[in-house]
C-alpha atoms as a PDB file:
ATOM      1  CA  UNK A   1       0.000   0.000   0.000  1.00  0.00           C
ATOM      2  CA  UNK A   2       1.022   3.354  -0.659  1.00  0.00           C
ATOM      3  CA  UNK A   3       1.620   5.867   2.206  1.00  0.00           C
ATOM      4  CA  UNK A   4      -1.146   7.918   1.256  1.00  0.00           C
ATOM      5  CA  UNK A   5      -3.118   5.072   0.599  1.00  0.00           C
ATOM      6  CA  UNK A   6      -2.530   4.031   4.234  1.00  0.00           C
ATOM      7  CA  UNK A   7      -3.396   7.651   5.332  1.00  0.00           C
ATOM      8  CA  UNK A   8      -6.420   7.892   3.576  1.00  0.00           C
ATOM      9  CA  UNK A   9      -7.749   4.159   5.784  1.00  0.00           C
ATOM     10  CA  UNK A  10      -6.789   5.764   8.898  1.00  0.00           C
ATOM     11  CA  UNK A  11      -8.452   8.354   8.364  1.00  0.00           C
ATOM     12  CA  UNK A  12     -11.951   5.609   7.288  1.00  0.00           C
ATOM     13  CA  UNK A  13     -10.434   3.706  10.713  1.00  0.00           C
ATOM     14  CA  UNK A  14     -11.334   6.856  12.741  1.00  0.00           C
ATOM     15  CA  UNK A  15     -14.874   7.051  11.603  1.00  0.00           C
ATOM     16  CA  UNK A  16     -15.362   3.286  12.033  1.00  0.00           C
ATOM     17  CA  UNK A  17     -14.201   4.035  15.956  1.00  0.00           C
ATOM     18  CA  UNK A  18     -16.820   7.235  15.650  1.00  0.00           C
ATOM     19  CA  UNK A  19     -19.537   5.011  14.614  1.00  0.00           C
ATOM     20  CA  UNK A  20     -18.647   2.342  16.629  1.00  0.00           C
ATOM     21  CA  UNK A  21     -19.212   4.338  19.677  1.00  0.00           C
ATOM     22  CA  UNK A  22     -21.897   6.009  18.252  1.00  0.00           C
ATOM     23  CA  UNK A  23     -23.464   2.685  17.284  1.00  0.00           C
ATOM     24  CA  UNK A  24     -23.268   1.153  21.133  1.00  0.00           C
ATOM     25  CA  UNK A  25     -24.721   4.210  22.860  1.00  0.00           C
ATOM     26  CA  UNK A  26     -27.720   3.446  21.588  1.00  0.00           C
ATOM     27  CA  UNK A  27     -27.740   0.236  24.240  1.00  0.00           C
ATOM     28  CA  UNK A  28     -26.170   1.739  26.730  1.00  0.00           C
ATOM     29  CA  UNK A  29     -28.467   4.893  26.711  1.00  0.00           C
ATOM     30  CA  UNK A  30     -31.593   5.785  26.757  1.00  0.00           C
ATOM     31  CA  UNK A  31     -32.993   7.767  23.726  1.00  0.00           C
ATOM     32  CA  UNK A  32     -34.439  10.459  26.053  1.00  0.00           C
ATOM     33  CA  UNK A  33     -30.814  10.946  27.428  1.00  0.00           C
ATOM     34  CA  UNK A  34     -28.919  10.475  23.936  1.00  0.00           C
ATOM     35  CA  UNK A  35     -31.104  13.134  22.729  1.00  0.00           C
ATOM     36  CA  UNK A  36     -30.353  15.232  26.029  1.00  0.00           C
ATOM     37  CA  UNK A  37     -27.789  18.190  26.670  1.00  0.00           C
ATOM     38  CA  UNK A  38     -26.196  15.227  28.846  1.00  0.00           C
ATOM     39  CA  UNK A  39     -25.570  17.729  32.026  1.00  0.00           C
ATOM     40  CA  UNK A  40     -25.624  14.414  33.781  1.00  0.00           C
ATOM     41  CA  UNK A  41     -23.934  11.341  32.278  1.00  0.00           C
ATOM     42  CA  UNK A  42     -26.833   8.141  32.827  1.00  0.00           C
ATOM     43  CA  UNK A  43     -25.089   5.072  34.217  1.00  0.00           C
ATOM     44  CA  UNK A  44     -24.715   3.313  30.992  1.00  0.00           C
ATOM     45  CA  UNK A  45     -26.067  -0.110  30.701  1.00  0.00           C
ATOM     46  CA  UNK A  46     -23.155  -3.151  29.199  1.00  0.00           C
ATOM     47  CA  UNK A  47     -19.552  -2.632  29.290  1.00  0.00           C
ATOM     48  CA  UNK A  48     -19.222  -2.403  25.130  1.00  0.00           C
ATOM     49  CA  UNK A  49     -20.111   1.670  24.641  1.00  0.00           C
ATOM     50  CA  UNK A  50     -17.361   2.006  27.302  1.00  0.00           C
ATOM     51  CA  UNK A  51     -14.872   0.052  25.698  1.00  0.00           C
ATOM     52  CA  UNK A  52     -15.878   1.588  22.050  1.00  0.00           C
ATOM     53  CA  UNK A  53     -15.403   4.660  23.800  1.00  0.00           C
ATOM     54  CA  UNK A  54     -11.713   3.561  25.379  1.00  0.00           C
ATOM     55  CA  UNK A  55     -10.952   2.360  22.201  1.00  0.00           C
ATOM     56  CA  UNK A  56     -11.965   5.453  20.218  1.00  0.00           C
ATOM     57  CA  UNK A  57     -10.038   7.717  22.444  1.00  0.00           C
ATOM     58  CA  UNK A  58      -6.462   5.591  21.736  1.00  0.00           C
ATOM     59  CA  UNK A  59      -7.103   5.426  18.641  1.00  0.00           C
ATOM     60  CA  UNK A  60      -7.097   9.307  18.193  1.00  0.00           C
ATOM     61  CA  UNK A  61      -3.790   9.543  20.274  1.00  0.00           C
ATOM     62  CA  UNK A  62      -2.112   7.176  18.162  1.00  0.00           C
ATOM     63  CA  UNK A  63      -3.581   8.921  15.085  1.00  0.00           C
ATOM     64  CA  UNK A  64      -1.761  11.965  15.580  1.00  0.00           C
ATOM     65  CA  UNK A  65       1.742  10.329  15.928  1.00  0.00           C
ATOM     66  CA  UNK A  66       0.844   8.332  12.514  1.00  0.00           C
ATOM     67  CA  UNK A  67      -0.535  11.153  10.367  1.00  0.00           C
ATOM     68  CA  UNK A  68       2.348  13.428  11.517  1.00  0.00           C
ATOM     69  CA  UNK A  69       4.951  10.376  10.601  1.00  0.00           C
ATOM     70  CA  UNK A  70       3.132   9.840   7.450  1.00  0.00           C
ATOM     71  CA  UNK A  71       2.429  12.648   6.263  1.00  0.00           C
ATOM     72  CA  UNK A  72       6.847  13.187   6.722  1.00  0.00           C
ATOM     73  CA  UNK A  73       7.352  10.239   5.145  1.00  0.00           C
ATOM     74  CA  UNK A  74       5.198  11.551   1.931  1.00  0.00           C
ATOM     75  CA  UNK A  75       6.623  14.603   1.828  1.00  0.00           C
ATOM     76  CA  UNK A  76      10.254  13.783   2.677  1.00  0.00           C
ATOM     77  CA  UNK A  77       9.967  10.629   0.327  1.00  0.00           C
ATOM     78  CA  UNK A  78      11.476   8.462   2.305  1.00  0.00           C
ATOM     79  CA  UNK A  79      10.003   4.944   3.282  1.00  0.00           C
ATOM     80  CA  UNK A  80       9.110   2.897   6.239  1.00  0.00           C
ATOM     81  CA  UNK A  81       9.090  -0.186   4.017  1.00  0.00           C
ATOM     82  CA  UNK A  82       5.565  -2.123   5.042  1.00  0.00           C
ATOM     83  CA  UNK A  83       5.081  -0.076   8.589  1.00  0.00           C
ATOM     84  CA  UNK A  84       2.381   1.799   7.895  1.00  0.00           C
ATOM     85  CA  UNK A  85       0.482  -0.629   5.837  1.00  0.00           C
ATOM     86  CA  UNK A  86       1.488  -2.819   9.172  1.00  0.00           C
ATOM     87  CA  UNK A  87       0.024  -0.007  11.558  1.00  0.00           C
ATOM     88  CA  UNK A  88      -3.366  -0.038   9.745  1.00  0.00           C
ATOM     89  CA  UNK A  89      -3.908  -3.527   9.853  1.00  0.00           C
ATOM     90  CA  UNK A  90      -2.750  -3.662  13.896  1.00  0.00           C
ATOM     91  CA  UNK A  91      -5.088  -0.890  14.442  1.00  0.00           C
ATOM     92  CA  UNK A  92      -8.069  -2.446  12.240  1.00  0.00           C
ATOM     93  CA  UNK A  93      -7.824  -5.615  14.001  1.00  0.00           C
ATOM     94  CA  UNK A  94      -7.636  -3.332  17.423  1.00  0.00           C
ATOM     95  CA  UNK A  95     -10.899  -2.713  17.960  1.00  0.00           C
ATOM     96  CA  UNK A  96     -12.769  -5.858  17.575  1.00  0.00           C
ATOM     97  CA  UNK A  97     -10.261  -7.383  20.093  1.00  0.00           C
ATOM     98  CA  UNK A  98     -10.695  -4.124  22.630  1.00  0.00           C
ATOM     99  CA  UNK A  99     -14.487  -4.592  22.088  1.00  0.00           C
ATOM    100  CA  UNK A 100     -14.983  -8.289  22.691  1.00  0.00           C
ATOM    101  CA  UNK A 101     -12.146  -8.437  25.645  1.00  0.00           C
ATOM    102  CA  UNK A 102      -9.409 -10.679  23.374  1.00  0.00           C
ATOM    103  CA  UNK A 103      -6.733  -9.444  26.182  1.00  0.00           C
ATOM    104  CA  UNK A 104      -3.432 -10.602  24.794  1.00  0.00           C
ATOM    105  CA  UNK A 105      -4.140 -10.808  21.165  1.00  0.00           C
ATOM    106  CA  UNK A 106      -5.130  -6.871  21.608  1.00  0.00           C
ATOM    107  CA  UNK A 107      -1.885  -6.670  24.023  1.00  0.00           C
ATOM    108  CA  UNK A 108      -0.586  -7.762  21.131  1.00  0.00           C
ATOM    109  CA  UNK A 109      -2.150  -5.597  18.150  1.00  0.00           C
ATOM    110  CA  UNK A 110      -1.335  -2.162  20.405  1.00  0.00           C
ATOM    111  CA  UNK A 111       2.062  -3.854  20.355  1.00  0.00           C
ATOM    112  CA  UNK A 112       2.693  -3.777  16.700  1.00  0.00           C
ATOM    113  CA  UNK A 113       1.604  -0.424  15.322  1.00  0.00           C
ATOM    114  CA  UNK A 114       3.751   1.186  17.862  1.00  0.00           C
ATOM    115  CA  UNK A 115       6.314  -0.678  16.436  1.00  0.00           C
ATOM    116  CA  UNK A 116       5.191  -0.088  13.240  1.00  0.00           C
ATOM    117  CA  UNK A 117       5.827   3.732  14.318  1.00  0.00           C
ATOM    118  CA  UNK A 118       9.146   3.142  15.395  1.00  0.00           C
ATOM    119  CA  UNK A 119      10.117   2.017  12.522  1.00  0.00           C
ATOM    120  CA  UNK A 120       8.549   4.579  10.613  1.00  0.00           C
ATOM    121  CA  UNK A 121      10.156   7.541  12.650  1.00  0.00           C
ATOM    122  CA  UNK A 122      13.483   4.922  11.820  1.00  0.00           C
ATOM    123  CA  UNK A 123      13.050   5.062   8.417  1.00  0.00           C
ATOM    124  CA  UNK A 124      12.435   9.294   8.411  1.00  0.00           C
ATOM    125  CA  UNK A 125      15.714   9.398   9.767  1.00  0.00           C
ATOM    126  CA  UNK A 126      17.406   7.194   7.604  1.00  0.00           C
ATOM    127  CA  UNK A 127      19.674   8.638   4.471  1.00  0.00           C
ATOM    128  CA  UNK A 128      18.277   7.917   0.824  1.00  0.00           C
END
């Protein structure tokens, strides 16, 4: 995959996350509080619209750090070999483990796309 290929699915990966939390409100909510100016957050009912939401909020802090690296590696035309193509596919298969509780397999994905940003940030540094 190309770089900005790889850019362009994160950026699809972050409104997957949005409508995955979006999506499991509606059964942890009521729709008279969903619909509300939420002053006061309702106990929510399940465990999966909190873990949506955990899962939604890492994602965007690892975003940043991939879309800066990225978006250096386009511009600097360097390469980070297969990392970022890696780093979407750790982070796609992310949230279905985070979701469903798959504790050391997602261990495991979170692992490997912040490798995969090592070794992007490795390969901005490296001479052409």
């Amino acid at each position: 995959m190309s770089d900005l290929l790889c850019l362009e699915l994160a950026i699809s990966l972050w409104f997957v996350h949005l409508l995955t939390q979006m999506g499991t409100a509606g059964g942890a909510f009521s729709t008279t509080y969903l619909f509300s100016s939420r002053d006061a957050q309702d106990k929510p009912k399940g465990v999966i619209w909190g873990r949506a939401t955990r899962a939604f909020a890492n994602y965007v802090e690892n975003l940043v750090a991939f879309a800066a690296l990225d978006l250096s590696l386009i511009v600097s035309h360097h390469t980070a070999w297969a990392a970022p193509s890696v780093w979407i596919v750790a982070r796609a298969i992310y949230l279905p483990f985070y979701l469903f509780n798959v504790i050391y397999a997602r261990t495991v994905a979170a692992g490997t796309a912040m490798l995969s940003l090592g070794v992007m940030l490795w390969g901005l540094t490296t001479t052409r």
